[in-house]
C-alpha atoms as a PDB file:
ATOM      1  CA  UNK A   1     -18.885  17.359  30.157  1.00  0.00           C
ATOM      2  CA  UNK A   2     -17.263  18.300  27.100  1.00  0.00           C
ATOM      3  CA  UNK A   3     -17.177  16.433  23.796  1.00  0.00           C
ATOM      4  CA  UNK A   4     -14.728  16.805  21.134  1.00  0.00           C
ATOM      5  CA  UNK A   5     -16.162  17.099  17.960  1.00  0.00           C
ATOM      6  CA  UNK A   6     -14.930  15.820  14.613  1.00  0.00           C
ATOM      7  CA  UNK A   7     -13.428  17.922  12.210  1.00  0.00           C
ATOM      8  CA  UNK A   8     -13.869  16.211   9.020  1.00  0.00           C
ATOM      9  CA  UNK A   9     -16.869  17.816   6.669  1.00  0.00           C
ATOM     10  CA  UNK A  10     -20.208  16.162   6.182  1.00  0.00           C
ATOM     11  CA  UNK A  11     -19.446  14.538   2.561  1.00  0.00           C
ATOM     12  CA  UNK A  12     -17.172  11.886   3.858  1.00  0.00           C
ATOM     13  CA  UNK A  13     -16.642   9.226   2.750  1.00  0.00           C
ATOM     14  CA  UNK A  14     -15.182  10.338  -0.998  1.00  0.00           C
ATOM     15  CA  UNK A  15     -14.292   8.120  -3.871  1.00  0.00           C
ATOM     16  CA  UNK A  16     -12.793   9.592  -7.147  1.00  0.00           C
ATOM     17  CA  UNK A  17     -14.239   6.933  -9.457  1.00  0.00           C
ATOM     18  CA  UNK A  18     -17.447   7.519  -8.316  1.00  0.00           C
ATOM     19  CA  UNK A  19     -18.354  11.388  -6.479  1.00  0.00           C
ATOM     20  CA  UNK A  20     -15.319  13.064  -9.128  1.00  0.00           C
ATOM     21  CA  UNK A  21     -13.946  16.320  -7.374  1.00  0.00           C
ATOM     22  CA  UNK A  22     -13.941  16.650  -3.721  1.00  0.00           C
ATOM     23  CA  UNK A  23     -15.187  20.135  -2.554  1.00  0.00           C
ATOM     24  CA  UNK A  24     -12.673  22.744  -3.629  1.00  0.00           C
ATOM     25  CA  UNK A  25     -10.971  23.871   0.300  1.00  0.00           C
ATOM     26  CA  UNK A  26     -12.808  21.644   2.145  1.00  0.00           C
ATOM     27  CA  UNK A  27      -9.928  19.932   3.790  1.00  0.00           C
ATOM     28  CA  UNK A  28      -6.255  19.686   2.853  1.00  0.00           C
ATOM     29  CA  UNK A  29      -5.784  17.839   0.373  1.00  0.00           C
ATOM     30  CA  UNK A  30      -2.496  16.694  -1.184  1.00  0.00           C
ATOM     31  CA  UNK A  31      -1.165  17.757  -3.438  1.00  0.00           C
ATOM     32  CA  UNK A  32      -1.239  20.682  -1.370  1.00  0.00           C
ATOM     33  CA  UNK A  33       0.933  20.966   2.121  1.00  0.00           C
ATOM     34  CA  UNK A  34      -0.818  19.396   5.108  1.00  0.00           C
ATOM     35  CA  UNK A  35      -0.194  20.738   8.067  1.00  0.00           C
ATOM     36  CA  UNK A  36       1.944  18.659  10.867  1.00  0.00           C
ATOM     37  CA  UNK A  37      -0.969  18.851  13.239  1.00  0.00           C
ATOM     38  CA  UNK A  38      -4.751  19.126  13.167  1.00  0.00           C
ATOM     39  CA  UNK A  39      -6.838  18.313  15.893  1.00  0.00           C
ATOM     40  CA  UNK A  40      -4.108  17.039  18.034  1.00  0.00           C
ATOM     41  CA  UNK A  41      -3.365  14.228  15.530  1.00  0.00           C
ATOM     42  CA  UNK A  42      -0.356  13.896  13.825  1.00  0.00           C
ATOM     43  CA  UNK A  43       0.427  14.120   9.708  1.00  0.00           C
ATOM     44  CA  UNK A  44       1.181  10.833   8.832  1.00  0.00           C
ATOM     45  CA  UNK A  45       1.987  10.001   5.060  1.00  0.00           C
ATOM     46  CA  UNK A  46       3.985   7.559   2.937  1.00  0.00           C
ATOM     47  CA  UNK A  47       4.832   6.295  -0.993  1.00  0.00           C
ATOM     48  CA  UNK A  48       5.213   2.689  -1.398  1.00  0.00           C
ATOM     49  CA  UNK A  49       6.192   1.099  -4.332  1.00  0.00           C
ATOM     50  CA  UNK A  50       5.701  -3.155  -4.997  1.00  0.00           C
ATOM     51  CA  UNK A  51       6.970  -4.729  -8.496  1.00  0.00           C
ATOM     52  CA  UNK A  52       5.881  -8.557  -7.918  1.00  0.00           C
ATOM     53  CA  UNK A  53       6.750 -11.385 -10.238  1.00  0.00           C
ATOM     54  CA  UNK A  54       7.948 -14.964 -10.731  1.00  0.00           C
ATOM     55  CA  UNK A  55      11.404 -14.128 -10.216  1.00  0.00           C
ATOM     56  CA  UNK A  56      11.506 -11.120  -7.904  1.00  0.00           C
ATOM     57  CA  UNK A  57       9.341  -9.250  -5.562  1.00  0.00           C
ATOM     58  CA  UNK A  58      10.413  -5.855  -3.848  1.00  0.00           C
ATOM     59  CA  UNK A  59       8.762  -2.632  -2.512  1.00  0.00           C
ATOM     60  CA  UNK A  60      10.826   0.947  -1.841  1.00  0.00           C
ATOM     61  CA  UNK A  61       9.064   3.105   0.713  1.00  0.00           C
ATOM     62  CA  UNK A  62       9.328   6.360   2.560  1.00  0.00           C
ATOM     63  CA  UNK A  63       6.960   7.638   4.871  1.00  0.00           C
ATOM     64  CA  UNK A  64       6.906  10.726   7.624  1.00  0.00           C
ATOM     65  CA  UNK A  65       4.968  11.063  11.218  1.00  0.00           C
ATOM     66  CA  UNK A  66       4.832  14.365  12.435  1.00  0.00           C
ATOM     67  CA  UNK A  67       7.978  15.370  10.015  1.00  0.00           C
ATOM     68  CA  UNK A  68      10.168  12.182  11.428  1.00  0.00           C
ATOM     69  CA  UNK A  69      11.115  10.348   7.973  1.00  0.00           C
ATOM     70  CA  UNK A  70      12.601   6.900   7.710  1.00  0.00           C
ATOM     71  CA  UNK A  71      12.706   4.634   4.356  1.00  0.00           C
ATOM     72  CA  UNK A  72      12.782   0.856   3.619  1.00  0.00           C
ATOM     73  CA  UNK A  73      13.160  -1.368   0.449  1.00  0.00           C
ATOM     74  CA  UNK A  74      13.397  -5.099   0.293  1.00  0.00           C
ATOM     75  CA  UNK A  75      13.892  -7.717  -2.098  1.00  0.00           C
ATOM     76  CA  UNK A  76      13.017 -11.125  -2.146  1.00  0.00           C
ATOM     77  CA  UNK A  77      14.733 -13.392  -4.921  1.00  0.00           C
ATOM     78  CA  UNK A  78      12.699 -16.307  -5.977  1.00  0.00           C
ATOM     79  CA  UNK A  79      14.764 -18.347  -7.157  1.00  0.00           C
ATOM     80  CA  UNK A  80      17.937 -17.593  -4.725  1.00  0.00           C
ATOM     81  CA  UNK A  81      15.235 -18.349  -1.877  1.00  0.00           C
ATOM     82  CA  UNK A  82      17.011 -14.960  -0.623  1.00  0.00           C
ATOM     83  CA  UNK A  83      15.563 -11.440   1.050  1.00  0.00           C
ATOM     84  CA  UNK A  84      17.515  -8.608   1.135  1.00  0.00           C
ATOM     85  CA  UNK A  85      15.893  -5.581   3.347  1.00  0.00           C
ATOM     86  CA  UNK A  86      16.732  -2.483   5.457  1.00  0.00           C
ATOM     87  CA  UNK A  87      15.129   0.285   7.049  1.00  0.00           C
ATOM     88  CA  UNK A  88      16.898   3.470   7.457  1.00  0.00           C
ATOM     89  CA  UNK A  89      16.203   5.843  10.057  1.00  0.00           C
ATOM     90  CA  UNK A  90      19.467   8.001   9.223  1.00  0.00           C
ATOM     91  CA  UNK A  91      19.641  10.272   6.108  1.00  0.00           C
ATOM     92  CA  UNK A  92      16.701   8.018   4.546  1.00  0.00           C
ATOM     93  CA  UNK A  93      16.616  10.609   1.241  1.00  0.00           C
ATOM     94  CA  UNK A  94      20.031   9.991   0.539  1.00  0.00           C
ATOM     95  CA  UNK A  95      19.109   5.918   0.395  1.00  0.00           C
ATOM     96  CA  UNK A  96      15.798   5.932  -1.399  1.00  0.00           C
ATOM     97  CA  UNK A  97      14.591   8.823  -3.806  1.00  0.00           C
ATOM     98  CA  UNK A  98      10.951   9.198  -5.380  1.00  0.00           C
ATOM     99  CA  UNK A  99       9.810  11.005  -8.899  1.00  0.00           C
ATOM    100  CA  UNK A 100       7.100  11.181 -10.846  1.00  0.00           C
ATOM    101  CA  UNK A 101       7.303   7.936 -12.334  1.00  0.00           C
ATOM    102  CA  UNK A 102      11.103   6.850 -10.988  1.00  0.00           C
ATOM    103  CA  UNK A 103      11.661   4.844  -7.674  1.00  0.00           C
ATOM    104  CA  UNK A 104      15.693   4.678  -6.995  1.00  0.00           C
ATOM    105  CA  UNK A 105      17.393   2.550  -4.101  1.00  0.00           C
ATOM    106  CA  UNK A 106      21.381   3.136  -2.961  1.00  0.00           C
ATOM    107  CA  UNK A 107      22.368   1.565  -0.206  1.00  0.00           C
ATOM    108  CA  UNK A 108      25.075  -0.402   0.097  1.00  0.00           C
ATOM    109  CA  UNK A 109      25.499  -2.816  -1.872  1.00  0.00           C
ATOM    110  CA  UNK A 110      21.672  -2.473  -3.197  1.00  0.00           C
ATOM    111  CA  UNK A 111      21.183  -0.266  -5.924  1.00  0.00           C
ATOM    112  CA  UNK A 112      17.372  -0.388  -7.545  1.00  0.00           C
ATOM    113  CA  UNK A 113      16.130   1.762 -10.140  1.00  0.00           C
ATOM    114  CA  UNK A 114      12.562   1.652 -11.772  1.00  0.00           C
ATOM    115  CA  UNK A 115      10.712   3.070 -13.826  1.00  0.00           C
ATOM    116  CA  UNK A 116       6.816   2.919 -12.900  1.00  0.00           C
ATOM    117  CA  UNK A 117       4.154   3.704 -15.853  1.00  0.00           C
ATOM    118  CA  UNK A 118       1.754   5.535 -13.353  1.00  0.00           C
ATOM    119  CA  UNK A 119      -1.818   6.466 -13.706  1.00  0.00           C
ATOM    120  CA  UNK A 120      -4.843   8.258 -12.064  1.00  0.00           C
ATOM    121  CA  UNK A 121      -5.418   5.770  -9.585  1.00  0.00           C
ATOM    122  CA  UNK A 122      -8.256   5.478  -6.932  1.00  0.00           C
ATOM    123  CA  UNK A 123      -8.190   7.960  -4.309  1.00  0.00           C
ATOM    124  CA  UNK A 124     -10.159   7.965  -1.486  1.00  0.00           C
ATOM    125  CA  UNK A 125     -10.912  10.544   1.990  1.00  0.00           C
ATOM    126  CA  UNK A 126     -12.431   8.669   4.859  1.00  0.00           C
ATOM    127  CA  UNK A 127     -12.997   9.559   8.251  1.00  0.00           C
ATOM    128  CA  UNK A 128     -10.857   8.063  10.585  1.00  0.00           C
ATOM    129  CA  UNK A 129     -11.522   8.976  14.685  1.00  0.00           C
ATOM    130  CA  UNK A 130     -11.797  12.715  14.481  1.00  0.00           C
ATOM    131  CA  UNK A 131      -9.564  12.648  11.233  1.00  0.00           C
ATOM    132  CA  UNK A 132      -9.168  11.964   7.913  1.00  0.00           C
ATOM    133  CA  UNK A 133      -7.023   9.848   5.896  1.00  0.00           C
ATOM    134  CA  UNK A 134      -6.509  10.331   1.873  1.00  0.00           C
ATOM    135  CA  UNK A 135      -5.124   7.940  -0.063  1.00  0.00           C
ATOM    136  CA  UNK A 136      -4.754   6.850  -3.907  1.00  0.00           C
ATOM    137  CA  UNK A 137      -3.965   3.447  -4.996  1.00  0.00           C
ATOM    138  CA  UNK A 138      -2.506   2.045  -8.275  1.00  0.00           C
ATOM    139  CA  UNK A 139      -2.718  -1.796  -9.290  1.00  0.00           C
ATOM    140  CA  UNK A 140      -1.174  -4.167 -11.869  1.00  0.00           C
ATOM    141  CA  UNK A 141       0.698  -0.753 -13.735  1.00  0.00           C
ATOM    142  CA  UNK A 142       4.079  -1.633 -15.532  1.00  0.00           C
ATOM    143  CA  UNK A 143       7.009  -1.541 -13.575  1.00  0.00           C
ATOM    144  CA  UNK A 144      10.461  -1.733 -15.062  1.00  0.00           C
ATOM    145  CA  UNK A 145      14.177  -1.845 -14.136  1.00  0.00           C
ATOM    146  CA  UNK A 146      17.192  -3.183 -12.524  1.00  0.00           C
ATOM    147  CA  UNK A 147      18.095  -4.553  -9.450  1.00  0.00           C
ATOM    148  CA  UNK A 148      21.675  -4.786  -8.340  1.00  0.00           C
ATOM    149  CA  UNK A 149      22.444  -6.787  -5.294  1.00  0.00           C
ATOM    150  CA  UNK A 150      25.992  -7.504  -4.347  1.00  0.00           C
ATOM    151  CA  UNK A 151      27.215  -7.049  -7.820  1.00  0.00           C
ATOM    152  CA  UNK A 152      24.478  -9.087  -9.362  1.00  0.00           C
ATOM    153  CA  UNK A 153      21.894  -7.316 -11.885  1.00  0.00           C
ATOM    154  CA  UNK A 154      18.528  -8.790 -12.119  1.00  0.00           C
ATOM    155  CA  UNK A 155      16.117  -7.087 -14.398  1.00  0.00           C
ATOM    156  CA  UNK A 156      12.892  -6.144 -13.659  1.00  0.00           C
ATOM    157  CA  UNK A 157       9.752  -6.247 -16.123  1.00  0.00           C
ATOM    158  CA  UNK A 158       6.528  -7.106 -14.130  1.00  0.00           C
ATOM    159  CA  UNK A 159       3.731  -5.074 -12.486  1.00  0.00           C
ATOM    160  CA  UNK A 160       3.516  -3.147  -9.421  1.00  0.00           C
ATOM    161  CA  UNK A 161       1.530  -1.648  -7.166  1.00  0.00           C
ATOM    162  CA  UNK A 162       1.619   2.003  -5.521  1.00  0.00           C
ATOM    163  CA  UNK A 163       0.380   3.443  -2.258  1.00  0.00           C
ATOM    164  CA  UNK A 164       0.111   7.211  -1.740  1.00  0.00           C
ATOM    165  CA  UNK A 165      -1.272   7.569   1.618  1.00  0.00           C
ATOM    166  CA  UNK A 166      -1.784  11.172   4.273  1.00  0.00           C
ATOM    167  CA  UNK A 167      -3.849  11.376   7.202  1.00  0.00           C
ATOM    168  CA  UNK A 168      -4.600  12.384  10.452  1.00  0.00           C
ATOM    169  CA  UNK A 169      -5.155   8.736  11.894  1.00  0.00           C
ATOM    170  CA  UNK A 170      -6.223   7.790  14.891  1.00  0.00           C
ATOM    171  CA  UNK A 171      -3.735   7.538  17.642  1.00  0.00           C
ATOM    172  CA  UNK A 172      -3.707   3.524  18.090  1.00  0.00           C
ATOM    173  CA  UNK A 173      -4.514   2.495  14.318  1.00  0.00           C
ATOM    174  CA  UNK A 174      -4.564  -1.577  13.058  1.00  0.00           C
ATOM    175  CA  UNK A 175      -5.056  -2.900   9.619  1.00  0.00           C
ATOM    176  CA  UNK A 176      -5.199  -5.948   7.993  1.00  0.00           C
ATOM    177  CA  UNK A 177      -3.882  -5.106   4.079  1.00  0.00           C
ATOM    178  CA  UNK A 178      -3.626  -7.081   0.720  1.00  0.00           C
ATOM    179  CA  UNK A 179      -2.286  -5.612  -2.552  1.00  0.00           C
ATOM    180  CA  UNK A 180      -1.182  -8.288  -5.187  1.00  0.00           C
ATOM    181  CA  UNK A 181      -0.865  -8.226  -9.457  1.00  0.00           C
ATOM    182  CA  UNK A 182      -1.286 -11.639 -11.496  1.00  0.00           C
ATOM    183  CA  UNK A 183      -3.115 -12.751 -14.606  1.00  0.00           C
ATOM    184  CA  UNK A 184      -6.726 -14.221 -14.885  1.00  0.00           C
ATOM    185  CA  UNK A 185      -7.334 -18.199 -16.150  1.00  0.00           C
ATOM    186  CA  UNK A 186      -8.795 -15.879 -19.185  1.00  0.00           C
ATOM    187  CA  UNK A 187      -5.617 -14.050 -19.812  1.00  0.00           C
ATOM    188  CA  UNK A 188      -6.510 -10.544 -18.914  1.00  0.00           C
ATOM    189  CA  UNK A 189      -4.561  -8.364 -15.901  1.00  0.00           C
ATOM    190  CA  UNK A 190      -5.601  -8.163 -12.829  1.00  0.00           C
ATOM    191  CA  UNK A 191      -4.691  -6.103  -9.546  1.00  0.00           C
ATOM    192  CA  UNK A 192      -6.313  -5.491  -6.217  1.00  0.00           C
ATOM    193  CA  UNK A 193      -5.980  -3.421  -2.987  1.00  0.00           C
ATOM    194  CA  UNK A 194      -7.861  -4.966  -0.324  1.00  0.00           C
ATOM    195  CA  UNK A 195      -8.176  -3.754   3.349  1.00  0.00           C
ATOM    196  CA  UNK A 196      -9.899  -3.709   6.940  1.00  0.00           C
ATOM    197  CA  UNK A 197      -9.527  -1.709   9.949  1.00  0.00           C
ATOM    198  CA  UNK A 198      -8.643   1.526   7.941  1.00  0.00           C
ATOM    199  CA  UNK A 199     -10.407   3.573   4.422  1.00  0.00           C
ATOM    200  CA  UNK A 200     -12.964   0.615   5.104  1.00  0.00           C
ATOM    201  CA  UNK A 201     -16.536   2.176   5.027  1.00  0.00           C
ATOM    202  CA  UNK A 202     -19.289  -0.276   3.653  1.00  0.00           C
ATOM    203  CA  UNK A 203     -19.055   2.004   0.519  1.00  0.00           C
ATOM    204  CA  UNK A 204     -16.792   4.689  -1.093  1.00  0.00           C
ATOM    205  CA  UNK A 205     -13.883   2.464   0.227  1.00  0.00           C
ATOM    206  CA  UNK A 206     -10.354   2.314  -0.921  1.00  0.00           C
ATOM    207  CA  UNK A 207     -10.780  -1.384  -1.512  1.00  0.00           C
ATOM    208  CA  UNK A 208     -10.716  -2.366  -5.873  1.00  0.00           C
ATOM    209  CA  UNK A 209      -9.906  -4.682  -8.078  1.00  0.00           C
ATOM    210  CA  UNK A 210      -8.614  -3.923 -11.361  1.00  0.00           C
ATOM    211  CA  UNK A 211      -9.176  -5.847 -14.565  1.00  0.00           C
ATOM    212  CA  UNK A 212      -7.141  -5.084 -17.608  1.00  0.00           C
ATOM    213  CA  UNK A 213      -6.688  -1.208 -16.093  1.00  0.00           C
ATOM    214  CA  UNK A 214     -10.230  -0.736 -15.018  1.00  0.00           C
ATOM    215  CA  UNK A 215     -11.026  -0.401 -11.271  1.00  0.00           C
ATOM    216  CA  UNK A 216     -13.951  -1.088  -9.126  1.00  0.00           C
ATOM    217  CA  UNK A 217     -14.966  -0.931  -5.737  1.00  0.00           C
ATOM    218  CA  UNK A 218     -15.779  -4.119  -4.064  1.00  0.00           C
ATOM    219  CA  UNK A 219     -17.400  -4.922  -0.760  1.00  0.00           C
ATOM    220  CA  UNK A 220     -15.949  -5.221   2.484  1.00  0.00           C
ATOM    221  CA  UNK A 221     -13.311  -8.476   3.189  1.00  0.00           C
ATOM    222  CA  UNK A 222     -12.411 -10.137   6.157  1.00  0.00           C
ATOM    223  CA  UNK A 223      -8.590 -11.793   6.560  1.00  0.00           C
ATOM    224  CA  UNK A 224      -7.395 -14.788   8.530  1.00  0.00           C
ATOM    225  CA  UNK A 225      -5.817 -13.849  11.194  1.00  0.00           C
ATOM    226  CA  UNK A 226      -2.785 -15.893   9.799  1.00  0.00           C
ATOM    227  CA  UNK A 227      -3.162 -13.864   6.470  1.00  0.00           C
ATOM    228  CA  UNK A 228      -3.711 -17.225   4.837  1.00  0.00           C
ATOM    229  CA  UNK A 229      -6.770 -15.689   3.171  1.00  0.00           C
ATOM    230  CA  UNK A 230      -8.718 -12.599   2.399  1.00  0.00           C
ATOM    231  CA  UNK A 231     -12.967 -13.479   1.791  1.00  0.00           C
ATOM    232  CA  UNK A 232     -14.991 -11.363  -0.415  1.00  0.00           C
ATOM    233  CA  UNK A 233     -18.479 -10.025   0.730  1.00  0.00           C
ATOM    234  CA  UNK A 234     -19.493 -11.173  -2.870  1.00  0.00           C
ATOM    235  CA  UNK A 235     -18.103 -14.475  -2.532  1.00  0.00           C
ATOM    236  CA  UNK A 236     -14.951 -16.404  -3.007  1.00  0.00           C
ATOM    237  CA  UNK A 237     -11.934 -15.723  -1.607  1.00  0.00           C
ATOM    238  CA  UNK A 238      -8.280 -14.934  -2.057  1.00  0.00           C
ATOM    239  CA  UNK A 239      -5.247 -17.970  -0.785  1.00  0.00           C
ATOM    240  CA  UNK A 240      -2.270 -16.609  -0.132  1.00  0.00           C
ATOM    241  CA  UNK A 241       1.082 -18.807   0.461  1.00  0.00           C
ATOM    242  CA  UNK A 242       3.607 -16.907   2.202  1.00  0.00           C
ATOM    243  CA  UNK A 243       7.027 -17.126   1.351  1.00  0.00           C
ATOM    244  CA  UNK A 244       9.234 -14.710   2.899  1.00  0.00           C
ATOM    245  CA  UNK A 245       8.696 -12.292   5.375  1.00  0.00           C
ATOM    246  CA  UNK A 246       9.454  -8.860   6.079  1.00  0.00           C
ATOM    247  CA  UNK A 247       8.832  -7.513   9.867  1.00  0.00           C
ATOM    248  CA  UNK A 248       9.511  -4.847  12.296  1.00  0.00           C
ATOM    249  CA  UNK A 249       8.964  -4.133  16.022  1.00  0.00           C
ATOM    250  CA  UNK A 250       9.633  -0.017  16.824  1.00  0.00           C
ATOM    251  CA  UNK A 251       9.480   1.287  19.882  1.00  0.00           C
ATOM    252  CA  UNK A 252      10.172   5.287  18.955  1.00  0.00           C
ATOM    253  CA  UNK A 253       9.708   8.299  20.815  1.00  0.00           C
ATOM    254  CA  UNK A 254       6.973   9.735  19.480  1.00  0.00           C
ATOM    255  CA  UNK A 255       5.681   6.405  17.535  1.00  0.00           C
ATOM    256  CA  UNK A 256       5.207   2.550  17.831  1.00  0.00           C
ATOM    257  CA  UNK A 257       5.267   0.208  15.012  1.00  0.00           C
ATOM    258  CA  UNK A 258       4.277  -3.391  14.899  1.00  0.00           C
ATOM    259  CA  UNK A 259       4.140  -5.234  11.379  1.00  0.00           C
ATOM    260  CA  UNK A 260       4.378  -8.003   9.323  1.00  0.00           C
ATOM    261  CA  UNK A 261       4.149  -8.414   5.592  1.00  0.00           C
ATOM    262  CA  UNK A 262       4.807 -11.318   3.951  1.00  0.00           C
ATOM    263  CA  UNK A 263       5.632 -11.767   0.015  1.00  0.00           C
ATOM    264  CA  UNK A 264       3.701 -14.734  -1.831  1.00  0.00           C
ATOM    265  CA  UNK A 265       1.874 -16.050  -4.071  1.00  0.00           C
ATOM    266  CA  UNK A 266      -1.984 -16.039  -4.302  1.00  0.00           C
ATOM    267  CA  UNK A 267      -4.798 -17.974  -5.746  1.00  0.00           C
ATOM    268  CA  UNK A 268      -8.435 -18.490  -5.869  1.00  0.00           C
ATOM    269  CA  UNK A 269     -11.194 -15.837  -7.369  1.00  0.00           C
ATOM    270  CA  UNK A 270     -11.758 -12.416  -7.265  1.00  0.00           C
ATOM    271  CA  UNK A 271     -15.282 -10.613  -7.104  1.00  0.00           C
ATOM    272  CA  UNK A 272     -16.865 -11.600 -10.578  1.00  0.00           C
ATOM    273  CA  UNK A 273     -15.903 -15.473 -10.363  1.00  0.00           C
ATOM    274  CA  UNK A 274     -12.950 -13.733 -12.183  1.00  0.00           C
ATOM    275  CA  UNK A 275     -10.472 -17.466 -11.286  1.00  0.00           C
ATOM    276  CA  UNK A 276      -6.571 -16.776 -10.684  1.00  0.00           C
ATOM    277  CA  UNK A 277      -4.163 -18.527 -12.889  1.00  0.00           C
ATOM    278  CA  UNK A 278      -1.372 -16.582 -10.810  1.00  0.00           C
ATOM    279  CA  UNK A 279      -1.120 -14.318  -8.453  1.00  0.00           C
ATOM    280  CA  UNK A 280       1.990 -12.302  -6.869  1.00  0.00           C
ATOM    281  CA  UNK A 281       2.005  -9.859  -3.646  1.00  0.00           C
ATOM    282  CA  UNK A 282       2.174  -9.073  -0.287  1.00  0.00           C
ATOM    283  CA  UNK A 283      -0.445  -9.252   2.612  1.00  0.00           C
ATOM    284  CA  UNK A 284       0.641  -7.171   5.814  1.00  0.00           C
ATOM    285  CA  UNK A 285      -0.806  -7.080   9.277  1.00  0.00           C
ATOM    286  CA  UNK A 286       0.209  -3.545  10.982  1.00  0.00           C
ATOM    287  CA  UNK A 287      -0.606  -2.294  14.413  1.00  0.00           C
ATOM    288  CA  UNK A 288       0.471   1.568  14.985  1.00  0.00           C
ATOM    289  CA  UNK A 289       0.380   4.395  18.118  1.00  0.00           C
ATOM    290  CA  UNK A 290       1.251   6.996  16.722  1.00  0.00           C
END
């Protein structure tokens, strides 16, 4: 009987807070090219960008499986009590462009443009099936712009969030995924990026918290199935109100797609018994064969 064999080299899992470099030519790594296919499993990657905030949340995204791109953005207004969102399939680079540093949505009658004060982020490699998955988060960095929504400008001067993800994942993939800005009861800035199901070893995880710019790991988390909470290993937990919801259902020929993510608010405590005097973000439930 044959066995298939992983691919992905014996230092896995890697975290760049803590191990620094990953082995020169090890694996692929961006930002070099990854190839389409390795092992049989397909290159998946994707940007996201979130600015959350008491008057506005959004997130831009673009993201390719085996070379097939499509792109998203959505904005939920506060105080309007209105989202706005669409997810392009068609000529997705003409709707929603990334730089270093720049996130720009035009679309209709949505035009977004930010400006995003990036920094080194966390990456992480972890072994996923017979695959690997890199990613590198940012939390609670300064994001900074305009939105323009049928004719209406709404500026933006908050924090964000953003996800740089490749990988060879698993064919049938779910998560469970948190990533949210706010301010402690102490006054400093906060951000997290909490997950399960993917990046989710014990240790060398891509699960942190950040407190005024400086991450660190923290231990695994279990959601509600509802997404009304995220629990810390350490203790305490993470309540999160939904208030608008963004949600697809794909059926694609060489993909399927089933997600939710609501925006909200969130309180509670983060590792630390750091206490939330407010909180702002999504929490997403996604269920992939791809």
């Amino acid at each position: 009987m044959l066995t298939r064999r992983s691919t992905y080299p014996p230092v896995l899992p890697w975290r760049s807070d803590l191990d620094g470099p990953p082995i020169p030519g090890a694996f692929p790594l961006p930002p070099d090219r990854l190839p389409l296919l390795r092992d049989g499993r397909a290159l998946k990657r994707w940007r996201y960008v979130g600015a959350f905030g008491e008057r506005v949340m959004l997130c831009i995204g673009f993201a390719r499986v085996l070379g097939l791109p499509q792109a998203w953005w959505a904005v939920w207004d506060r105080d309007a009590r209105r989202l706005r969102e669409r997810t392009v399939f068609v000529r997705p680079g003409r709707a929603v462009r990334f730089a270093a540093g720049r996130a720009t949505v035009r679309d209709g009658d949505c035009a977004i443009d930010l400006a995003i004060e990036e920094d080194a982020g966390v990456q992480t490699v972890c072994p996923h099936g017979d695959g690997y998955v890199w990613t590198r988060k940012q939390a609670a960095v300064a994001v900074r712009g305009t939105v323009r929504l049928a004719g209406e400008a709404i500026a933006i001067d908050t924090l964000g969030v953003v996800d740089d993800t490749a990988g060879y994942h698993d064919r049938h993939t779910a998560w469970r995924w948190s990533a949210g800005v706010g301010t402690a009861a102490d006054g400093r800035i906060v951000g997290w990026n909490l997950v399960e199901g993917v990046n989710d070893p014990p240790v060398r995880s891509e699960r942190s918290v950040w407190i005024d710019g400086a991450a660190f790991e923290v231990g695994p988390v279990s959601f509600a199935d509802d997404l009304g909470r995220v629990g810390f290993a350490e203790g305490g937990e993470l309540r999160f109100a939904a208030e608008a919801v963004r949600e697809r259902h794909d059926e694609l020929v060489v993909m399927r797609s089933d997600y939710a993510q609501p925006f909200g608010t969130f309180s509670g405590a983060l590792p630390g018994g750091v206490q939330l005097a407010a909180g702002w973000g999504v929490m997403e439930h996604h269920r992939a064969r791809w």
